[in-house]
N, C-alpha and C. Protein backbone atom coordinates (compact mmCIF):
# COMPACT_ATOMS: atom_id res chain seq x y z
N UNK A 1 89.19 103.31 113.11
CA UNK A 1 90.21 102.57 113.87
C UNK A 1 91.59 102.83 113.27
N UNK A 2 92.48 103.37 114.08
CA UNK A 2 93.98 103.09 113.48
C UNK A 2 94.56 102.32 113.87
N UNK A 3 95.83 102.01 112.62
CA UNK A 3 96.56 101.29 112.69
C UNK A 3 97.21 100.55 114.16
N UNK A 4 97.43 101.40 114.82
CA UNK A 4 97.96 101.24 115.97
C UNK A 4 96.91 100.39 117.00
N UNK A 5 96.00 100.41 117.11
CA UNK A 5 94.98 99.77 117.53
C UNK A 5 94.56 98.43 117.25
N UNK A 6 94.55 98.72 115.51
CA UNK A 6 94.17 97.22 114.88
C UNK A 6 95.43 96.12 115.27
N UNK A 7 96.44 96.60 115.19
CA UNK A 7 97.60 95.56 115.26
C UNK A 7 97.88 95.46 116.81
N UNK A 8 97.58 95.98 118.02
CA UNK A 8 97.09 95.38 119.23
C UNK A 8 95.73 94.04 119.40
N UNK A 9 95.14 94.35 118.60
CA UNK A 9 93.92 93.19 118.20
C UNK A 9 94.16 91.62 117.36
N UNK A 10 94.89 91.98 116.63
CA UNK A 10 95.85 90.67 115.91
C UNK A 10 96.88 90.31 116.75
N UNK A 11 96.25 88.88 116.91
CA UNK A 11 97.35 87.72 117.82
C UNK A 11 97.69 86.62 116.90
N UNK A 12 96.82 85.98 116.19
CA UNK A 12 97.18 84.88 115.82
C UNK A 12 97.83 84.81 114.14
N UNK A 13 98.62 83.65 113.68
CA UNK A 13 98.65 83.52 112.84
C UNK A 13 97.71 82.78 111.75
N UNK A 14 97.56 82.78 110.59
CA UNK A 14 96.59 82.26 109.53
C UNK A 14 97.21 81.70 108.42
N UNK A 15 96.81 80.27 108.07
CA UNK A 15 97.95 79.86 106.65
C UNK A 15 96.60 79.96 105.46
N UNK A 16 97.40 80.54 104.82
CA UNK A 16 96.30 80.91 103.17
C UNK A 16 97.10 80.03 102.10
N UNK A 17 96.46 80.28 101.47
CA UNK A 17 96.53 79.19 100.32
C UNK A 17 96.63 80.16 98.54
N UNK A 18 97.75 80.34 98.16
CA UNK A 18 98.07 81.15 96.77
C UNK A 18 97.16 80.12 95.81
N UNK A 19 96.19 80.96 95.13
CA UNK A 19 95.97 80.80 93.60
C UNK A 19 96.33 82.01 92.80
N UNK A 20 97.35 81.86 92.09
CA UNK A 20 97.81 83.22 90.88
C UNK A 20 98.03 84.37 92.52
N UNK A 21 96.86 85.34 91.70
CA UNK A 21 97.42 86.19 92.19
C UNK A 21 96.60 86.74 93.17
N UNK A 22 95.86 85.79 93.91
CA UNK A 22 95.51 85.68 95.15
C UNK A 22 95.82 84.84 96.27
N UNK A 23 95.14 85.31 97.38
CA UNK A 23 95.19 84.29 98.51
C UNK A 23 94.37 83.80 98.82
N UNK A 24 93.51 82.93 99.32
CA UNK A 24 92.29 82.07 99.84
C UNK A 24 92.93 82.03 101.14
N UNK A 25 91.93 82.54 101.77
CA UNK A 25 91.70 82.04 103.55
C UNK A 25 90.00 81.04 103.56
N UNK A 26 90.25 80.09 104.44
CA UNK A 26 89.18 79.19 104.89
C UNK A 26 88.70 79.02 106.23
N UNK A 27 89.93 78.98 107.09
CA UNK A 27 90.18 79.96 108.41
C UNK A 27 89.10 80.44 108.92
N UNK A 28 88.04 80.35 109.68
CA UNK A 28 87.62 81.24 109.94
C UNK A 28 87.81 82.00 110.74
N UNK A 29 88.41 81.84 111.65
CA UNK A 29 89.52 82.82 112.62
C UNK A 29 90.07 83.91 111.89
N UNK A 30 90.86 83.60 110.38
CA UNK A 30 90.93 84.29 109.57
C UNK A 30 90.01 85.71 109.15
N UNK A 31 88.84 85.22 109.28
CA UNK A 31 87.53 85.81 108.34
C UNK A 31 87.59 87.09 109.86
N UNK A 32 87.61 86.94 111.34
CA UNK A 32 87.66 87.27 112.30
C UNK A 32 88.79 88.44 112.31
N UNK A 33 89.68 87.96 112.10
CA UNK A 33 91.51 88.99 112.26
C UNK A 33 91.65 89.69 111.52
N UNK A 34 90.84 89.53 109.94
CA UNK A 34 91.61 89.73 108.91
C UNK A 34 90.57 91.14 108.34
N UNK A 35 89.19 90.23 108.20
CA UNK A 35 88.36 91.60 107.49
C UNK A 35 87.30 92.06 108.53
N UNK A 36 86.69 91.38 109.41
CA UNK A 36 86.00 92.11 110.58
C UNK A 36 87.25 93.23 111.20
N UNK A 37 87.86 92.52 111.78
CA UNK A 37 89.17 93.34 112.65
C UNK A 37 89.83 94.85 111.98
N UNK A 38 90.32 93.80 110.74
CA UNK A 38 91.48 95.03 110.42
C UNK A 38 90.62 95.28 108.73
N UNK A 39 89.38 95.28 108.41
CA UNK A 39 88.65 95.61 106.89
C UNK A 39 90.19 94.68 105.71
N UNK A 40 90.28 93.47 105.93
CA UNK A 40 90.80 93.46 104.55
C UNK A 40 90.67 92.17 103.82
N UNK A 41 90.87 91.57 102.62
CA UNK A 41 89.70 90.97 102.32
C UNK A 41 88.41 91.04 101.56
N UNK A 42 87.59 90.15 100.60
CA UNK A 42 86.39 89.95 100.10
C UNK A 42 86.20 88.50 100.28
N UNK A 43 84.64 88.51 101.17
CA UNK A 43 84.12 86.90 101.09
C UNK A 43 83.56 86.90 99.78
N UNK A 44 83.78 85.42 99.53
CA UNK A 44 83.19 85.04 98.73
C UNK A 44 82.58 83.75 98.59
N UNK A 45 81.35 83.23 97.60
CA UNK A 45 80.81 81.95 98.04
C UNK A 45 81.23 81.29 97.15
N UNK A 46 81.66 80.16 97.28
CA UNK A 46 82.57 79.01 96.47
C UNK A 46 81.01 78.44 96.10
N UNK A 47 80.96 77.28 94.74
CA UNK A 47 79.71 76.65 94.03
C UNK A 47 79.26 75.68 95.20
N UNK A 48 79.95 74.96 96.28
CA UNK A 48 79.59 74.27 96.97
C UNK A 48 78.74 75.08 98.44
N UNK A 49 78.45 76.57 98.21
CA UNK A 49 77.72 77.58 98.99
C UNK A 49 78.89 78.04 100.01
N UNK A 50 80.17 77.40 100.31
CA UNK A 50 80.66 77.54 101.93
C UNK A 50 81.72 79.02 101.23
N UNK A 51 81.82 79.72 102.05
CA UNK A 51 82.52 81.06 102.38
C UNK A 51 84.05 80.48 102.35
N UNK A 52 84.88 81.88 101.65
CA UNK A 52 86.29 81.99 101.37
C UNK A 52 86.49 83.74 101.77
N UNK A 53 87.70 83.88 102.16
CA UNK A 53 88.26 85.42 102.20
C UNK A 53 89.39 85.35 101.13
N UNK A 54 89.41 86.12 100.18
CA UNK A 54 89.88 86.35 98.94
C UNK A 54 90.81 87.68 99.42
N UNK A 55 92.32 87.61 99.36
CA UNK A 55 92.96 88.57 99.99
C UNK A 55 93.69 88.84 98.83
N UNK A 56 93.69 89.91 98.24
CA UNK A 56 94.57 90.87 97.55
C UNK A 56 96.39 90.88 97.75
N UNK A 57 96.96 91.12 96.92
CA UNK A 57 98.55 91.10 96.52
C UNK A 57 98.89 92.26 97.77
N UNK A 58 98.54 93.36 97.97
CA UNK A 58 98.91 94.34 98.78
C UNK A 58 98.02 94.23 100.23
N UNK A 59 97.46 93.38 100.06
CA UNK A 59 96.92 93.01 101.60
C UNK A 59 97.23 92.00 102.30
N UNK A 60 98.35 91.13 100.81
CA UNK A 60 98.72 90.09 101.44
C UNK A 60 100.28 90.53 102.12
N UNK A 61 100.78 91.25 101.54
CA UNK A 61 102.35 91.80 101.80
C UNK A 61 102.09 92.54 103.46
N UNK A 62 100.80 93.50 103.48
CA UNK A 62 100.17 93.94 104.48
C UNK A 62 100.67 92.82 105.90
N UNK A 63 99.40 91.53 105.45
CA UNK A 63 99.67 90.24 106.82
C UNK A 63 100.85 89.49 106.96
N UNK A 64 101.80 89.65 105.57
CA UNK A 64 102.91 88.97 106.09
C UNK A 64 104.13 90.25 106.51
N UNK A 65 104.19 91.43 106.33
CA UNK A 65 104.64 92.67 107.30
C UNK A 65 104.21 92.23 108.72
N UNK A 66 103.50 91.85 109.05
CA UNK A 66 102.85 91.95 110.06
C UNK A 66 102.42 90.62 110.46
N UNK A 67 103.67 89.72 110.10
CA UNK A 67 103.38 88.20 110.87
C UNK A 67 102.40 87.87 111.46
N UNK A 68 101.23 87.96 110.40
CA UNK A 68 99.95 87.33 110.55
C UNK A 68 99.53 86.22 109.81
N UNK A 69 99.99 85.84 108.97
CA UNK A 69 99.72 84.82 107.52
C UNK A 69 100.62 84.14 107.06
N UNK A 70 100.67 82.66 107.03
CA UNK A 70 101.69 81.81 106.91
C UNK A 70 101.64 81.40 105.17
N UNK A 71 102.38 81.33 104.32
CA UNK A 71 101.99 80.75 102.84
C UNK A 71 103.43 80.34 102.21
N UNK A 72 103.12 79.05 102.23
CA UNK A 72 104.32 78.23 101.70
C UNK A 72 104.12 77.97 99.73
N UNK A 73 105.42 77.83 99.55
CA UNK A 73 105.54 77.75 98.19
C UNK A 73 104.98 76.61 97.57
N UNK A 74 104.45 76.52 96.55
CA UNK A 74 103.15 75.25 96.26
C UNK A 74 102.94 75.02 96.68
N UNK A 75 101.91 75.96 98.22
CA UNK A 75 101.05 75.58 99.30
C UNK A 75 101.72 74.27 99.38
N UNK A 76 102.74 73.91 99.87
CA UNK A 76 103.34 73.13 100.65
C UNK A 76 104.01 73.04 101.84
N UNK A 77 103.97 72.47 103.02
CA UNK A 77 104.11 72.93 104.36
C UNK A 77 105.45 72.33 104.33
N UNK A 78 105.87 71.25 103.27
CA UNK A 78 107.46 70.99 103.85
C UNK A 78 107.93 71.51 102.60
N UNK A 79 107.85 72.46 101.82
CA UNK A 79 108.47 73.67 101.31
C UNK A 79 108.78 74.97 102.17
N UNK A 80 109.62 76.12 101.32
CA UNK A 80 109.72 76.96 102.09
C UNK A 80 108.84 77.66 102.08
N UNK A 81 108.85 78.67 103.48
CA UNK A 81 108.00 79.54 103.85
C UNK A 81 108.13 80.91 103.47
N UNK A 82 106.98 81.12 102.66
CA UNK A 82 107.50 83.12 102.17
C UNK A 82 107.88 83.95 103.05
N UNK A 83 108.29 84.76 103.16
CA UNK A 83 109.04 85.57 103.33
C UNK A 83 108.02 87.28 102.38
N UNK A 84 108.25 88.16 103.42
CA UNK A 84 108.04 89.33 103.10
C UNK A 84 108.49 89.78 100.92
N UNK A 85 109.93 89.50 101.36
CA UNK A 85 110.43 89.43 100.08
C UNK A 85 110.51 88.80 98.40
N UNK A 86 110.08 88.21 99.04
CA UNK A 86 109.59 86.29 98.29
C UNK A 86 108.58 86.88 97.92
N UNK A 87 107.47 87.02 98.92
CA UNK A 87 106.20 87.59 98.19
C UNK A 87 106.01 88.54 97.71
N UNK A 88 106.56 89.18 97.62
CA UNK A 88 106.57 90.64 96.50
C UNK A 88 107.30 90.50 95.38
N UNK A 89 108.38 89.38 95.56
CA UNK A 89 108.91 89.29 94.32
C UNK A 89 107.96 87.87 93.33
N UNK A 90 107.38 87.48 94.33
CA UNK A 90 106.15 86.43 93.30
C UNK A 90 104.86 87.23 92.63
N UNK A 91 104.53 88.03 93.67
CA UNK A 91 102.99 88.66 93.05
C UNK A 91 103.59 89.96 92.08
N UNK A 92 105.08 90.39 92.17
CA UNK A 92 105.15 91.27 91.22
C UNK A 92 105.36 90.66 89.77
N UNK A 93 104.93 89.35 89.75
CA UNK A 93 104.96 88.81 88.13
C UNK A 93 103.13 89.39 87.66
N UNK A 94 102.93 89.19 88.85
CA UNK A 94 101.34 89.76 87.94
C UNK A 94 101.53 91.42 88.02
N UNK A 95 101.85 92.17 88.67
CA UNK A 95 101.75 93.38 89.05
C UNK A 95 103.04 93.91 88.78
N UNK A 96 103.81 94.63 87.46
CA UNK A 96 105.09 94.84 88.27
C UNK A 96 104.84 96.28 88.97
N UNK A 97 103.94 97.34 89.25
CA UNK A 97 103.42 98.28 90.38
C UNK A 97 103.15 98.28 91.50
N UNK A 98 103.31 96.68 91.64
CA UNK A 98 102.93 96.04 93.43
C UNK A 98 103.80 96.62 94.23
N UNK A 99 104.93 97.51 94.52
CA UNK A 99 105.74 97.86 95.23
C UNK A 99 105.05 99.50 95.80
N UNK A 100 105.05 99.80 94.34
CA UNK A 100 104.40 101.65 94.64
C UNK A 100 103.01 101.84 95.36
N UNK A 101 102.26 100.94 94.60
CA UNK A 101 101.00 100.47 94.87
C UNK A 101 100.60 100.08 96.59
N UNK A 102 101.71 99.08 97.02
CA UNK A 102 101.84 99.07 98.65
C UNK A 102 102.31 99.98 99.37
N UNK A 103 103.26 100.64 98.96
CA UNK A 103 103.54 102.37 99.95
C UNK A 103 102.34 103.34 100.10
N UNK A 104 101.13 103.28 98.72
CA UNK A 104 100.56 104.17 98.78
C UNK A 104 98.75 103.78 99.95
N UNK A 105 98.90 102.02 99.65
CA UNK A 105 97.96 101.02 100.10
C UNK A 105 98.30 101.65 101.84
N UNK A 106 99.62 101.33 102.43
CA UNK A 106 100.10 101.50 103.68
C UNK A 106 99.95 102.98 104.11
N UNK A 107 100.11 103.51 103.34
CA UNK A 107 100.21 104.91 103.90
C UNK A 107 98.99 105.77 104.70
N UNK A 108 98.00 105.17 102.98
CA UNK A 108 96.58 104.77 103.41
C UNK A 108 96.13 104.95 104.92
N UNK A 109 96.15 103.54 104.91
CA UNK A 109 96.10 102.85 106.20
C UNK A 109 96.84 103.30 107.61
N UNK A 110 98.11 104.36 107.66
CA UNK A 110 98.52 104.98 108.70
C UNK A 110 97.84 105.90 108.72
N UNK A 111 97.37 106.31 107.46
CA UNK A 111 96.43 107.80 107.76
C UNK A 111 95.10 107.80 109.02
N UNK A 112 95.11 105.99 108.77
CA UNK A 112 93.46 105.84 109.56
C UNK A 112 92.39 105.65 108.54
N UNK A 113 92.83 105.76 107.03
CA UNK A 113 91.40 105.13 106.37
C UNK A 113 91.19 103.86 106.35
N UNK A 114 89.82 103.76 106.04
CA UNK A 114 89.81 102.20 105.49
C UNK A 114 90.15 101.98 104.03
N UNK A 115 90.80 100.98 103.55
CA UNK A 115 91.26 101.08 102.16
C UNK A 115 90.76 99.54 101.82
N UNK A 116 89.82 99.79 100.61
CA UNK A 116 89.31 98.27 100.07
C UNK A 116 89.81 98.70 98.75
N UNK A 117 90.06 97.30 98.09
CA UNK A 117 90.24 97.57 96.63
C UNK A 117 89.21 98.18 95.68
N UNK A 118 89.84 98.36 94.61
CA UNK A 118 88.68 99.32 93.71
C UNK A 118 88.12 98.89 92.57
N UNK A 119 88.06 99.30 91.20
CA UNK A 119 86.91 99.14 90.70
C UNK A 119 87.33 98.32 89.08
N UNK A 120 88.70 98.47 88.88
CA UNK A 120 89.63 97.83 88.10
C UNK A 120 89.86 99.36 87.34
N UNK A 121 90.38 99.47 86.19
CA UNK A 121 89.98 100.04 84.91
C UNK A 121 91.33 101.12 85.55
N UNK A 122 92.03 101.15 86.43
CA UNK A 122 93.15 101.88 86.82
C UNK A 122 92.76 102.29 88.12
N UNK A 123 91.41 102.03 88.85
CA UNK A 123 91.07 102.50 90.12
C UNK A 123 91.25 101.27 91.03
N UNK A 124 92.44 102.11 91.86
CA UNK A 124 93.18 100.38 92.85
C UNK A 124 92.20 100.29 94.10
N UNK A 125 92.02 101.74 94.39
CA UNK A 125 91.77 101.41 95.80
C UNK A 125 90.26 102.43 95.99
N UNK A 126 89.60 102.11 96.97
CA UNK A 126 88.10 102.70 97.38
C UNK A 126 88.90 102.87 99.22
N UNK A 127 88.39 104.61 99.23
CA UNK A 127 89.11 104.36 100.54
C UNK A 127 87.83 105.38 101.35
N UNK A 128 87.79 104.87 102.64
CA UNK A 128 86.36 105.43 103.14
C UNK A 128 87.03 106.09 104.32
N UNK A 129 86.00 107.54 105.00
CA UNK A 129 86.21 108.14 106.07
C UNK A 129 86.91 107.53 107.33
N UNK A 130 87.28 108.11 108.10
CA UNK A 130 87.45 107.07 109.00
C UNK A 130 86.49 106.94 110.23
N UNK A 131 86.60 105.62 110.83
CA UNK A 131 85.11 105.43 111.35
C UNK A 131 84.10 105.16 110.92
N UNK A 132 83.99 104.57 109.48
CA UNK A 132 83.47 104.43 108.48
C UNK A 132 82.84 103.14 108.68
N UNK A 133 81.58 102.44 108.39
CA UNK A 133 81.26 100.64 108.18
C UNK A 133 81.29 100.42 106.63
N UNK A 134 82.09 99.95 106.27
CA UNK A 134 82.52 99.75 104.18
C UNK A 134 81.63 98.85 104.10
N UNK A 135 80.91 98.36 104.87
CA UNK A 135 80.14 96.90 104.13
C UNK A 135 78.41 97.96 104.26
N UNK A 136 78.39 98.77 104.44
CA UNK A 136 77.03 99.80 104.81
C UNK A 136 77.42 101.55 103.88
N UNK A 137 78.75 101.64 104.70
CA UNK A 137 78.85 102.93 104.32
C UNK A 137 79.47 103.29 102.10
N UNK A 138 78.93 104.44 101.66
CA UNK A 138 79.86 104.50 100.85
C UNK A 138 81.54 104.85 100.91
N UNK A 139 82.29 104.51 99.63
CA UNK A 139 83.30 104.97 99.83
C UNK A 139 83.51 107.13 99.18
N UNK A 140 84.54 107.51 100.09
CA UNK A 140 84.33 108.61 99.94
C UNK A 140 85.34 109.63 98.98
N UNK A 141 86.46 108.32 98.34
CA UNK A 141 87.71 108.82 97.70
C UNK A 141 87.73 107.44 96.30
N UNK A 142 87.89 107.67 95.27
CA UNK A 142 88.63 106.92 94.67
C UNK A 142 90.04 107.01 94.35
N UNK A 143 91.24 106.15 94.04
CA UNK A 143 92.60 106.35 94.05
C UNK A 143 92.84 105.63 92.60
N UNK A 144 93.52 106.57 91.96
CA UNK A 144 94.19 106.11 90.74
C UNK A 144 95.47 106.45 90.89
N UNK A 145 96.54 105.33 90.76
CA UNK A 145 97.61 105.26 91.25
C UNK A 145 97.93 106.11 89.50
N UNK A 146 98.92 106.69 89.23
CA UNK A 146 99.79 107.20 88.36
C UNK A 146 101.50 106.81 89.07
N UNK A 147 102.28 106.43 87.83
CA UNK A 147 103.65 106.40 88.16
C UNK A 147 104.80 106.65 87.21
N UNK A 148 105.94 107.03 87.94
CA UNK A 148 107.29 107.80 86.77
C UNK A 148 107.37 106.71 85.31
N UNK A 149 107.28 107.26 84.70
CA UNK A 149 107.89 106.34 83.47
C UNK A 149 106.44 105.61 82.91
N UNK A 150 105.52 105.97 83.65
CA UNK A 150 104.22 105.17 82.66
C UNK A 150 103.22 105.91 82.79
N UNK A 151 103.20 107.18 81.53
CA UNK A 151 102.45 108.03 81.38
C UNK A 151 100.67 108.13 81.36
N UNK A 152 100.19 108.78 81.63
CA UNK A 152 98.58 108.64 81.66
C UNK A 152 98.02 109.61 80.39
N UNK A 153 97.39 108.91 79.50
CA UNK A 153 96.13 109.95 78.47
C UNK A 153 95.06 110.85 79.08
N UNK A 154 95.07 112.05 78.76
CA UNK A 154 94.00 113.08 79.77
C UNK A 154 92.18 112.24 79.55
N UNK A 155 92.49 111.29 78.02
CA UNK A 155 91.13 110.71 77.97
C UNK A 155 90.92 109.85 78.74
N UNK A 156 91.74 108.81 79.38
CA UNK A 156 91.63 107.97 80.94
C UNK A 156 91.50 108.60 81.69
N UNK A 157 92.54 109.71 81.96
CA UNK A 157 91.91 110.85 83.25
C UNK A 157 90.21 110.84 83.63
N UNK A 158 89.80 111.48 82.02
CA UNK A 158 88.83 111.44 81.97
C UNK A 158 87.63 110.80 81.98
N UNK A 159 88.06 109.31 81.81
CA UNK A 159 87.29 108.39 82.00
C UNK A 159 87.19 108.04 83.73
N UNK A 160 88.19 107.93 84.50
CA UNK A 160 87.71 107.82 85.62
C UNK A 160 87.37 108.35 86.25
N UNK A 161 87.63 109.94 85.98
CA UNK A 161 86.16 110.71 86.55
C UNK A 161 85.19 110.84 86.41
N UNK A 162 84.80 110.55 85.49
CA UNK A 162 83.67 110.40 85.14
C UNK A 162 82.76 109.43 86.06
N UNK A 163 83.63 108.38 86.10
CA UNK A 163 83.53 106.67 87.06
C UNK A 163 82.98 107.62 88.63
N UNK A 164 83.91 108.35 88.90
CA UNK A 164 83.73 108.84 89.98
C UNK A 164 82.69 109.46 90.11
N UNK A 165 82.56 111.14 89.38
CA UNK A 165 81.34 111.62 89.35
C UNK A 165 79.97 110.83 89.42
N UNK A 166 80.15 109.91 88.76
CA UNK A 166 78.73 109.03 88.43
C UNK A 166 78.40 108.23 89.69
N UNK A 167 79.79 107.96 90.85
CA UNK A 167 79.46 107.37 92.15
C UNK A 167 79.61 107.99 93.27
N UNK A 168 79.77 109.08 93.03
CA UNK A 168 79.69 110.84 93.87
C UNK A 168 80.66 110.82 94.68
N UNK A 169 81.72 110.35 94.36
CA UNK A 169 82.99 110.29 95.02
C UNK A 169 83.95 111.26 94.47
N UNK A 170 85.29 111.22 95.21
CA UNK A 170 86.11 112.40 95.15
C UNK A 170 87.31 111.39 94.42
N UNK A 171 87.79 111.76 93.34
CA UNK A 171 88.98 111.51 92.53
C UNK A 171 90.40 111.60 93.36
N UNK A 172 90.96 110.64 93.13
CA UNK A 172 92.51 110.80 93.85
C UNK A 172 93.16 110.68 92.58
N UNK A 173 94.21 111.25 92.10
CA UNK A 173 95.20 110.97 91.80
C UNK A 173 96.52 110.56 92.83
N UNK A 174 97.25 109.26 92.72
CA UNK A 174 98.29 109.27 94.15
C UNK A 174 99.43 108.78 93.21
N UNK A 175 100.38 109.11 92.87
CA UNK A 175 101.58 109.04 92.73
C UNK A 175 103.14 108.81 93.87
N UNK A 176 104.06 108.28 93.68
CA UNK A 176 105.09 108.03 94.38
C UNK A 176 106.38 108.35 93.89
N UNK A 177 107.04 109.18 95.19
CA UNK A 177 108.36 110.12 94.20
C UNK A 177 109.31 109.09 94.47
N UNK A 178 110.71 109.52 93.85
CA UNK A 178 111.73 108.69 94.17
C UNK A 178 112.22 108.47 95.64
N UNK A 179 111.73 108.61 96.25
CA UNK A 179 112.30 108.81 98.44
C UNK A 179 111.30 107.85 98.63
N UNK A 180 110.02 107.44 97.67
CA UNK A 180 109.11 106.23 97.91
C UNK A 180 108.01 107.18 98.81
N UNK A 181 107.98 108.49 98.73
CA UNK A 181 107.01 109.23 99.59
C UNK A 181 105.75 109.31 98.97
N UNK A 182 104.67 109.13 98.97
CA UNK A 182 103.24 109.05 98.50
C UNK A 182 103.21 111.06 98.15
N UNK A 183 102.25 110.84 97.09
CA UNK A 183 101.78 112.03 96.71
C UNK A 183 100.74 112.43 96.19
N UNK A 184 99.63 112.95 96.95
CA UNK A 184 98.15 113.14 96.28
C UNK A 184 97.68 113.91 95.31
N UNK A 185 96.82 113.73 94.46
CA UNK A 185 96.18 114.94 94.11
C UNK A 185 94.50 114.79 93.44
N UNK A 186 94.23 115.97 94.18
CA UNK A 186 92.44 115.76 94.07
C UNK A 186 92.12 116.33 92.33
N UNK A 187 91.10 115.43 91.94
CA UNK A 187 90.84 116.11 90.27
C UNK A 187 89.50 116.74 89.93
N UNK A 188 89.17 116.76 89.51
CA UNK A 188 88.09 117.47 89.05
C UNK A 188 87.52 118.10 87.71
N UNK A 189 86.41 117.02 87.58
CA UNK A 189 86.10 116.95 86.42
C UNK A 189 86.41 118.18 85.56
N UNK A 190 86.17 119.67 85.87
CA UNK A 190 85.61 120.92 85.14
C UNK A 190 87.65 120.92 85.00
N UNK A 191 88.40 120.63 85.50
CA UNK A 191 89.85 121.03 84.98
C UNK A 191 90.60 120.29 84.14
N UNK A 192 90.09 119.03 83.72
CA UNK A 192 90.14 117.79 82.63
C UNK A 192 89.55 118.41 81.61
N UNK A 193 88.16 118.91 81.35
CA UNK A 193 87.68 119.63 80.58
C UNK A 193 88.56 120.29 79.88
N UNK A 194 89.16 121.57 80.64
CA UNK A 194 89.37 122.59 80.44
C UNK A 194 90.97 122.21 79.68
N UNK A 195 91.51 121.30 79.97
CA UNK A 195 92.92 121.25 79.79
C UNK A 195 92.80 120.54 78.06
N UNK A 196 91.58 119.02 77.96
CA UNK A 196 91.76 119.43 76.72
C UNK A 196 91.18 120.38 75.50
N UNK A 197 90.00 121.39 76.17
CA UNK A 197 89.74 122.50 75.23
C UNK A 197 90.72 123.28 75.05
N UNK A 198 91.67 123.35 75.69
CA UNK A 198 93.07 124.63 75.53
C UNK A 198 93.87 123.46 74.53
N UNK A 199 93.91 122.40 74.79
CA UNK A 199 94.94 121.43 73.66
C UNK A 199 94.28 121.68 72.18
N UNK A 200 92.83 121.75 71.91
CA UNK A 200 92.41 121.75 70.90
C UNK A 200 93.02 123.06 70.25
């Protein structure tokens, strides 16, 4: 499904509820618009058994781009109402990469993939074929964001390919230049190798 499609399908709005550096939807209309519709989102079961949609920093910037998701400041309704800007400048206290991180999340997503978050350890995003079912299908890319000014060790390199290899997926490296233009690159284990046997 692309973009263009999914956002013909979204009508309504949804008010979520900030903890840190998430969102809680309860909504189930929500659960409907948000991760059936457009894949974004993780349910989860609260101790009392009942279902939550747990929405991510870049999926939340995603629904409020896209005047879908209402979230007031100390979840308070006679406080103010975020704002696109507001919220990127709140969730970038946990993240300050939340900016690069969403160009590359969006871009994603114009391409036509599905993009779920990833696995932590520097892997942001799991992004699947398109036409893909993510709750059945595997994912077919992992994305490790790299960025200017915050260098990467070839032994992390190496560690998340490894991550990868071991889940038979294809390594992204995705970086972002100064024009804010996304930039890929595929890795592979045997050239990590090779780069630090020539350092030795």
């Amino acid at each position: 499904m692309t973009e263009d499609s999914t956002e013909k399908v979204e009508k309504i709005q949804v008010e979520g509820i900030i903890e840190k550096d998430k969102v809680v939807i309860t909504d189930k209309k929500g659960f409907e618009e948000f991760y059936s519709t457009s894949y974004i989102g993780t349910k989860v079961k609260k101790n009392d058994d009942h279902e939550v949609l747990i929405i991510d920093p870049v999926e939340v910037l995603l629904l409020c781009e896209r005047n879908r998701i209402l979230l007031w400041e100390d979840n308070d309704s006679n406080k103010k109402l975020y704002d696109f800007e507001s919220l990127l400048t709140y969730f970038t206290k946990f993240d300050e990469r939340l900016w690069q991180k969403y160009i590359i999340y969006m871009d994603l997503r114009k391409r036509g993939y599905i993009v779920r978050t990833g696995y932590g350890d520097g892997i942001d995003f799991r992004v699947y074929k398109r036409g893909a079912d993510f709750e059945k299908d595997s994912a077919k890319f992992l994305i490790f964001p790299v960025f200017e000014g915050d260098p990467i060790e070839l032994r992390d390199l190496d560690k998340v390919s490894r991550v990868a290899m071991g889940s038979r997926k294809d390594l992204i490296v995705a970086t972002v230049d100064r024009l804010s233009k996304p930039i890929y690159y595929s890795v592979k284990k045997f050239q990590i190798l090779n780069r630090e046997e020539s350092a030795e």
